[in-house]
N, C-alpha and C. Protein backbone atom coordinates (compact mmCIF):
# COMPACT_ATOMS: atom_id res chain seq x y z
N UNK A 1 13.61 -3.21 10.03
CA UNK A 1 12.20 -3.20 9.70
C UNK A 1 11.82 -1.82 9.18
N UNK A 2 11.14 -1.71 7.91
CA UNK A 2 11.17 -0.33 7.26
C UNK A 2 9.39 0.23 8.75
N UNK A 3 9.67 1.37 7.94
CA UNK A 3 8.26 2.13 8.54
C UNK A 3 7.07 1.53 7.81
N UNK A 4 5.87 1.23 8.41
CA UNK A 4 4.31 1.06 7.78
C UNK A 4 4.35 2.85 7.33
N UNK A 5 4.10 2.67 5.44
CA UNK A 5 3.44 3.48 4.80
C UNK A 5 1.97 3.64 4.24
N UNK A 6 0.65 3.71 4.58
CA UNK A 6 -0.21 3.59 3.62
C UNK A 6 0.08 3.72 2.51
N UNK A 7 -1.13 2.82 1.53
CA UNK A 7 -1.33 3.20 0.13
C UNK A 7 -2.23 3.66 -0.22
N UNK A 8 -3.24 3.57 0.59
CA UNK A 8 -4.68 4.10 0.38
C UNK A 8 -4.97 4.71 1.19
N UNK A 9 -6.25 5.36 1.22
CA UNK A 9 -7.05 6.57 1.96
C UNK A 9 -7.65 5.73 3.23
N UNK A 10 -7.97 5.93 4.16
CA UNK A 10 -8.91 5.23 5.44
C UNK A 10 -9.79 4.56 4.61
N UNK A 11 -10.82 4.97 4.22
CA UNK A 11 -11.95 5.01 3.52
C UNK A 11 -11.76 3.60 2.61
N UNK A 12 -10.91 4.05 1.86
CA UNK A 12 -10.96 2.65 0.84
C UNK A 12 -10.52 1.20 1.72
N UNK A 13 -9.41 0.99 2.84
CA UNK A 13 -9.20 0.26 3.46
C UNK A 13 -10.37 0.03 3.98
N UNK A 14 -11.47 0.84 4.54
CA UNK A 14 -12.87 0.54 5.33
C UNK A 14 -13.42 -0.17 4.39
N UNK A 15 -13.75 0.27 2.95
CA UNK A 15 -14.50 -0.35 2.36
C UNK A 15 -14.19 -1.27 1.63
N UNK A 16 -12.58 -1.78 1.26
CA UNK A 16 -11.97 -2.96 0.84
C UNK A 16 -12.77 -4.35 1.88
N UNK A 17 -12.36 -3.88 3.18
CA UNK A 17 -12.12 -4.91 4.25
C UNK A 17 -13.69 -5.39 4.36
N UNK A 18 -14.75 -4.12 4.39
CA UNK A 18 -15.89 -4.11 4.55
C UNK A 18 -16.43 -5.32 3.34
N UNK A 19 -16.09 -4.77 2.06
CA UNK A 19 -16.67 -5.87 1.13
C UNK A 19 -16.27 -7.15 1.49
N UNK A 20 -14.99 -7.46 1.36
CA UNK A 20 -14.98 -8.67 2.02
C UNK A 20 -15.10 -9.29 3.50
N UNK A 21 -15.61 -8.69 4.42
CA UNK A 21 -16.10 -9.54 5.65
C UNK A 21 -17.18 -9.97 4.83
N UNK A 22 -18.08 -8.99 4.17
CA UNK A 22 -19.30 -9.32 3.65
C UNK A 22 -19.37 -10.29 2.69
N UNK A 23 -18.20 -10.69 2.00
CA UNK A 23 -18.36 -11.47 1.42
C UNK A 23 -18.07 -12.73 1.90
N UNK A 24 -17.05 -12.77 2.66
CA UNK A 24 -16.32 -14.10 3.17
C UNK A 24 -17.42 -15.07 3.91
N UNK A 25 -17.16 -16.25 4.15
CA UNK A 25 -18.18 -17.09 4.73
C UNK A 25 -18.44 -17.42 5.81
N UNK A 26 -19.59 -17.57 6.69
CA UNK A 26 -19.77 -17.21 8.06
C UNK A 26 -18.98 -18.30 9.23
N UNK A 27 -18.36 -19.60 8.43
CA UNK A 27 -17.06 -19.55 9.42
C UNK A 27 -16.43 -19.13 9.68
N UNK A 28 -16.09 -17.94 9.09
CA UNK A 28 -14.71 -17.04 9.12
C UNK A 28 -15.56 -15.62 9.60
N UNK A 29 -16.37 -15.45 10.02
CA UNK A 29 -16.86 -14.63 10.71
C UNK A 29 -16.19 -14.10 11.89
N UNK A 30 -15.78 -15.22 12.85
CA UNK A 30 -15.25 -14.99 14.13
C UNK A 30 -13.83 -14.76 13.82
N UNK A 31 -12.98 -13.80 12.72
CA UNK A 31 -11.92 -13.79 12.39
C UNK A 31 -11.36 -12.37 12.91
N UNK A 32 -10.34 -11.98 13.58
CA UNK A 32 -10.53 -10.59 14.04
C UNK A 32 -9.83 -9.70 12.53
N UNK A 33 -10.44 -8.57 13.01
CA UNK A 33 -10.23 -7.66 11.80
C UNK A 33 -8.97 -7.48 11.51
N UNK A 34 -8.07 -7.57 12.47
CA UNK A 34 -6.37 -7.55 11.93
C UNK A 34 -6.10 -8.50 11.40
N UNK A 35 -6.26 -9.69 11.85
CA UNK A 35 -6.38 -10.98 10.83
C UNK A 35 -6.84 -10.79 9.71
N UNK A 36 -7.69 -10.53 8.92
CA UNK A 36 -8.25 -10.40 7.96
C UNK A 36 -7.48 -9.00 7.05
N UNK A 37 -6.87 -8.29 7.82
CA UNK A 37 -6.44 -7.11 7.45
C UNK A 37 -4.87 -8.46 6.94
N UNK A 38 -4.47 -8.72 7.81
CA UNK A 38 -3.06 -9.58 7.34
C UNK A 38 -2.97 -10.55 6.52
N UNK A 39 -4.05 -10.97 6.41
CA UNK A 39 -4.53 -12.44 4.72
C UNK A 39 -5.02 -11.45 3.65
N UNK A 40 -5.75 -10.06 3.90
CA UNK A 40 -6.04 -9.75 2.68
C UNK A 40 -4.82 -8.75 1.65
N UNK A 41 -4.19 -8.46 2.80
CA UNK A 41 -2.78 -7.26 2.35
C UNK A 41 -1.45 -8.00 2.28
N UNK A 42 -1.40 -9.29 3.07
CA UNK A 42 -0.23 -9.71 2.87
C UNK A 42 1.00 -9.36 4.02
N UNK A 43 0.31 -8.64 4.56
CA UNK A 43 1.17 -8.03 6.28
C UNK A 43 1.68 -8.45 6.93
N UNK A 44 2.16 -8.46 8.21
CA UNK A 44 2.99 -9.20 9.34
C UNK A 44 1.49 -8.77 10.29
N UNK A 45 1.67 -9.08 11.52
CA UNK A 45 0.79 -8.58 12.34
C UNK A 45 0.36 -7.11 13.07
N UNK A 46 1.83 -6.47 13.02
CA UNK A 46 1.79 -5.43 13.82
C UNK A 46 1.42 -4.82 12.40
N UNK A 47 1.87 -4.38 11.40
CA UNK A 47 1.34 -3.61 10.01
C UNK A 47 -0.05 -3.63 10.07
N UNK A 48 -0.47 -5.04 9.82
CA UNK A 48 -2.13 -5.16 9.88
C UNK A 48 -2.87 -4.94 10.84
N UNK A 49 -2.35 -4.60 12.26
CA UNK A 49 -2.85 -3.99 13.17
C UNK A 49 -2.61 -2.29 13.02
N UNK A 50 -1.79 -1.84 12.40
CA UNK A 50 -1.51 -0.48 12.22
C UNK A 50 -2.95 0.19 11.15
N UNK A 51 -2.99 -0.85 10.00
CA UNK A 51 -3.92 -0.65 9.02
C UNK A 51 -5.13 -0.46 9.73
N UNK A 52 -5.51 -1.29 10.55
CA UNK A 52 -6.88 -0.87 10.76
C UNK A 52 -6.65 0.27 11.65
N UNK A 53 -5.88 0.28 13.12
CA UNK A 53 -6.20 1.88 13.32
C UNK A 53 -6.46 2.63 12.17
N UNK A 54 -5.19 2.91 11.03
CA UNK A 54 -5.43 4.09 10.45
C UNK A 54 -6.32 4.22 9.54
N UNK A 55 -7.35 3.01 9.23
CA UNK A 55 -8.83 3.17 8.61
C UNK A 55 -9.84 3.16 9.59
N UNK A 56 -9.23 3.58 11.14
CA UNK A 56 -10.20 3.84 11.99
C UNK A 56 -11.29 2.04 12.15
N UNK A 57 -10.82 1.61 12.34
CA UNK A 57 -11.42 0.26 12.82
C UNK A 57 -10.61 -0.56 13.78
N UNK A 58 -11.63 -1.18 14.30
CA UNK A 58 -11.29 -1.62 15.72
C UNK A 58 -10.42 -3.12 15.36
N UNK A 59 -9.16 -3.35 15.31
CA UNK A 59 -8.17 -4.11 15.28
C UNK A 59 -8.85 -5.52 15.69
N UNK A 60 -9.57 -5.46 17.17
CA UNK A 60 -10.17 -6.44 17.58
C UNK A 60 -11.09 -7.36 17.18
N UNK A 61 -12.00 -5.95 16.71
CA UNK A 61 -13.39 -6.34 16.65
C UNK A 61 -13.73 -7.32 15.27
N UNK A 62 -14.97 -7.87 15.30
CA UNK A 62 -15.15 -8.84 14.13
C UNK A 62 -16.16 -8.09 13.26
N UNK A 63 -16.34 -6.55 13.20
CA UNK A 63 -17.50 -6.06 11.86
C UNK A 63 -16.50 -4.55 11.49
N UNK A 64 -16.97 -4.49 10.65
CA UNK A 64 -16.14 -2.95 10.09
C UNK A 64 -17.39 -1.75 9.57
N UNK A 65 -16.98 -0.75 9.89
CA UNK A 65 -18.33 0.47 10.09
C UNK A 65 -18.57 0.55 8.38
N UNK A 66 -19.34 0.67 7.85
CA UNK A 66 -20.23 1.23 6.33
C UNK A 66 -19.49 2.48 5.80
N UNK A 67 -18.67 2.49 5.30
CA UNK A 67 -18.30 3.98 4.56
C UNK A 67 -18.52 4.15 2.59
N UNK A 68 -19.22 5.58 2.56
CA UNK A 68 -19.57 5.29 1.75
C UNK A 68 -18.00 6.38 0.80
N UNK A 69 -17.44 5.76 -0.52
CA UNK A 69 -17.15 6.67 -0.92
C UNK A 69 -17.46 7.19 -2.59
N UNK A 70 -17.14 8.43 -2.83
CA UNK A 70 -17.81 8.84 -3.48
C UNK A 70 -16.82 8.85 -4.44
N UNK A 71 -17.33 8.25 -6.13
CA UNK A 71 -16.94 7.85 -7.79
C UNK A 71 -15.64 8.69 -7.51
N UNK A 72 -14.91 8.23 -8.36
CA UNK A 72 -13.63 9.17 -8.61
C UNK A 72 -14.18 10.00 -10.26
N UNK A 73 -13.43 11.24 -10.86
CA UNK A 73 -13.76 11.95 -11.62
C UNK A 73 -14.34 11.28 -12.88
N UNK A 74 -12.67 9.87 -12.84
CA UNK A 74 -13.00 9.05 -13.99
C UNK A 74 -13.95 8.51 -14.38
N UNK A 75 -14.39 7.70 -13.06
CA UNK A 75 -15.74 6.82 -13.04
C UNK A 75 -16.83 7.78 -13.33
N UNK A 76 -16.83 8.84 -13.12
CA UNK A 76 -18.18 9.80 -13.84
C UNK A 76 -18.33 10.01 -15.07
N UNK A 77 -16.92 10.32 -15.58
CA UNK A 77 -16.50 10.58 -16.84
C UNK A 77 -16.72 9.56 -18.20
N UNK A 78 -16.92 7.93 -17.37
CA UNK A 78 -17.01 6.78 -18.15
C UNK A 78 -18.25 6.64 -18.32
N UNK A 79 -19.37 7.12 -16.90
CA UNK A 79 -20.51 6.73 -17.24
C UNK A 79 -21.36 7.61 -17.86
N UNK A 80 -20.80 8.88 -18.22
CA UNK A 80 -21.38 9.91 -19.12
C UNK A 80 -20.92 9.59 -20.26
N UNK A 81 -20.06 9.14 -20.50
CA UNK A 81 -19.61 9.36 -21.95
C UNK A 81 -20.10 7.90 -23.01
């Protein structure tokens, strides 16, 4: 079994997961966040339980905290130009 590597920053995993609880439909509400971490990444269980520790969210829990992040250079660069 290789090592869990991130690919992304905390932040973007917060706010990947975040958009979609928000989007998903309120049967699937009662879905725990590692679950949802393992249908949306494609994971085994223990990975998708690793993911949310390391975006700082509660593995268990069924809501994910608001993070905001801020444009990358590009995205400024597109909307100025």
């Amino acid at each position: 079994m290789s090592e869990w590597q991130p690919i992304l920053s905390p932040e973007r995993y917060r706010q990947i997961m975040n958009n979609v609880r928000r989007l998903m439909p309120r049967r699937l509400a009662k879905t725990p966040n590692w679950v949802l971490a393992m249908d949306l990444f494609g994971n085994g269980s223990s990975y998708s339980m690793q993911t949310c520790r390391y975006a700082e969210i509660d593995p268990h829990g069924f809501s994910i905290p608001f993070v905001w992040v801020p444009p990358t250079p590009s995205q400024t660069e597109r909307e100025e130009g």
